[in-house]
Protein backbone atom coordinates (compact mmCIF):
# COMPACT_ATOMS: atom_id res chain seq x y z
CA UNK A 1 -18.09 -74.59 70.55
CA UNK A 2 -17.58 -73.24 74.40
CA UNK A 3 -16.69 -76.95 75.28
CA UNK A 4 -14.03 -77.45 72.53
CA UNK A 5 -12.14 -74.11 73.72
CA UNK A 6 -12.48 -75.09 77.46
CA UNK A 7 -10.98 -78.90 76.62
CA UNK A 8 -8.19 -76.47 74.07
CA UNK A 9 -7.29 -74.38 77.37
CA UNK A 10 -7.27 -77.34 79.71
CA UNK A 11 -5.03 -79.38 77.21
CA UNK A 12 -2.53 -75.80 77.26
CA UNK A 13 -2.45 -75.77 80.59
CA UNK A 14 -1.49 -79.23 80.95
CA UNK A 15 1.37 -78.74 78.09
CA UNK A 16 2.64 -75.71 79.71
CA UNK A 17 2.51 -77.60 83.09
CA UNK A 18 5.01 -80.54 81.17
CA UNK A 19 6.93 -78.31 80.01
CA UNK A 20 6.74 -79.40 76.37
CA UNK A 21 4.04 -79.28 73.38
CA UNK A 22 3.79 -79.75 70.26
CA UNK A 23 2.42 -77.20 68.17
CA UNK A 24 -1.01 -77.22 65.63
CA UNK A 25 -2.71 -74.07 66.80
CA UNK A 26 0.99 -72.12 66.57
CA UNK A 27 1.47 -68.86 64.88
CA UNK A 28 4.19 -66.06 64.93
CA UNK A 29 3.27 -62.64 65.17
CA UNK A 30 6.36 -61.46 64.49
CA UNK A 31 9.65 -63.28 65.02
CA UNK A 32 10.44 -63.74 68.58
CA UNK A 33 6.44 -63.55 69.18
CA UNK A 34 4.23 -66.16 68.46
CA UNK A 35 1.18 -67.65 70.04
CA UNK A 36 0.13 -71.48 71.20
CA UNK A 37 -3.93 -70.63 70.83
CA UNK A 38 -4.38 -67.53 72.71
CA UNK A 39 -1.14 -67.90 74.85
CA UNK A 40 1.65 -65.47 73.79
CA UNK A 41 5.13 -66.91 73.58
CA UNK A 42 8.46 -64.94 73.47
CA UNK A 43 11.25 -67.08 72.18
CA UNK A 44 14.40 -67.41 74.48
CA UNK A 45 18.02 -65.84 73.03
CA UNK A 46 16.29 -63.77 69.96
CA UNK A 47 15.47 -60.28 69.09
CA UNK A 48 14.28 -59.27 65.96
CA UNK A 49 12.79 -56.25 64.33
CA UNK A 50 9.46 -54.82 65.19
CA UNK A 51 6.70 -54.32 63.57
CA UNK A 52 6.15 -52.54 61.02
CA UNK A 53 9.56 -52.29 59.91
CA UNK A 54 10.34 -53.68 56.66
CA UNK A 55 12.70 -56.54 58.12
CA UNK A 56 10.15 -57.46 61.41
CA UNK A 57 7.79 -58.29 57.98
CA UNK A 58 10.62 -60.60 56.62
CA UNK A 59 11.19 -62.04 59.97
CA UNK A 60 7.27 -62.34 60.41
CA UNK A 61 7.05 -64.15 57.31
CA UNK A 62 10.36 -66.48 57.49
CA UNK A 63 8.87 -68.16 60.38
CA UNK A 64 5.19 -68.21 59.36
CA UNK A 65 6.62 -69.73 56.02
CA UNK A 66 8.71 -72.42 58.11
CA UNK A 67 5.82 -73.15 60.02
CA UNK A 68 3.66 -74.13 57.28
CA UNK A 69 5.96 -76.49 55.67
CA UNK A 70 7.21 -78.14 58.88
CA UNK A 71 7.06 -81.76 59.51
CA UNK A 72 7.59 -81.35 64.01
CA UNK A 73 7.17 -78.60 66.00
CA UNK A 74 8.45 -78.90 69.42
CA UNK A 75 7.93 -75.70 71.84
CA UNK A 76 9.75 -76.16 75.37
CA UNK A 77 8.59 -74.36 78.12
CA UNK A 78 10.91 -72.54 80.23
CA UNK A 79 8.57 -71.91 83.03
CA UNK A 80 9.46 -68.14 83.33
CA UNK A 81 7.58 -65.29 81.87
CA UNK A 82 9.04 -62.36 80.61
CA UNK A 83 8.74 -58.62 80.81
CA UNK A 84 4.90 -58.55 79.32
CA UNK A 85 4.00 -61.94 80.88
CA UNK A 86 4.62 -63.81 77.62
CA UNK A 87 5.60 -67.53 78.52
CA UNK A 88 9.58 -67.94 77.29
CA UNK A 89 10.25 -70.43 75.23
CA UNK A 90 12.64 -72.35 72.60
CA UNK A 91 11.22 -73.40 69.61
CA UNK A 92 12.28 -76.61 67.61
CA UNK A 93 10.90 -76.33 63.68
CA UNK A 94 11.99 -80.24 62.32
CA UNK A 95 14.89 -80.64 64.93
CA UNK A 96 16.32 -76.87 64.24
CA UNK A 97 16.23 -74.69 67.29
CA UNK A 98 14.04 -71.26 65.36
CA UNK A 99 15.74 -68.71 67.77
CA UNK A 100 19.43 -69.72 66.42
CA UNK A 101 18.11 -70.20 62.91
CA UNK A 102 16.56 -66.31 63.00
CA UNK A 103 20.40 -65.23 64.39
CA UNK A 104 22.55 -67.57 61.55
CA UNK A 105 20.22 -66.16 58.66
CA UNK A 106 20.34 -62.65 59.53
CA UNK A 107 16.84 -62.02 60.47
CA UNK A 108 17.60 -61.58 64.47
CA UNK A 109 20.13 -60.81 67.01
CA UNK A 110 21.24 -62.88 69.81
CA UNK A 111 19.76 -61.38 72.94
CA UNK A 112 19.52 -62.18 76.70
């Protein structure tokens, strides 16, 4: 078990060093927080509601929702943390970049 999580974290560290992964392990927190394994991601041009607000929950569960039915996940790495050290990212769900999507359907504002 301790050598499957140490081959896990060296294969994250050598997506994040590339810049680009692609995403089993992925899971959204709320919706401009989600996590790749134990590393906590902040998507790039998004904020939405916190927790435990009634629309950070519908947020929350839009993404989780997309997640699970997606065919590609692509994360891109920025290479810049922000404010709490979370690595900044975009998020692609099947070719659809998850920050606008959150912003068109209501469940985010554009932020930067």
């Amino acid at each position: 078990m301790e050598r499957a999580k140490k081959i896990n974290q060296t294969l994250l560290a050598l997506m994040l060093s590339i810049g680009v992964a692609t995403a089993d392990n992925l899971y959204c927190y709320d919706g401009d927080t989600c996590y790749l394994n134990d590393e906590p991601l902040r998507l790039l041009g998004v904020d939405t509601p916190e927790l435990p607000s009634a629309s950070g929950y519908l947020a929350k569960y839009f993404v989780n929702d997309w997640l699970a039915t997606a065919n590609n996940i692509e994360i891109v790495f920025s290479g810049r943390r922000g404010y709490y050290g979370r690595q900044l990212v975009d998020i692609y769900i099947d070719g659809q970049n998850l920050s606008k999507v959150l912003i068109e359907r209501g469940y985010g504002e554009v932020y930067e």
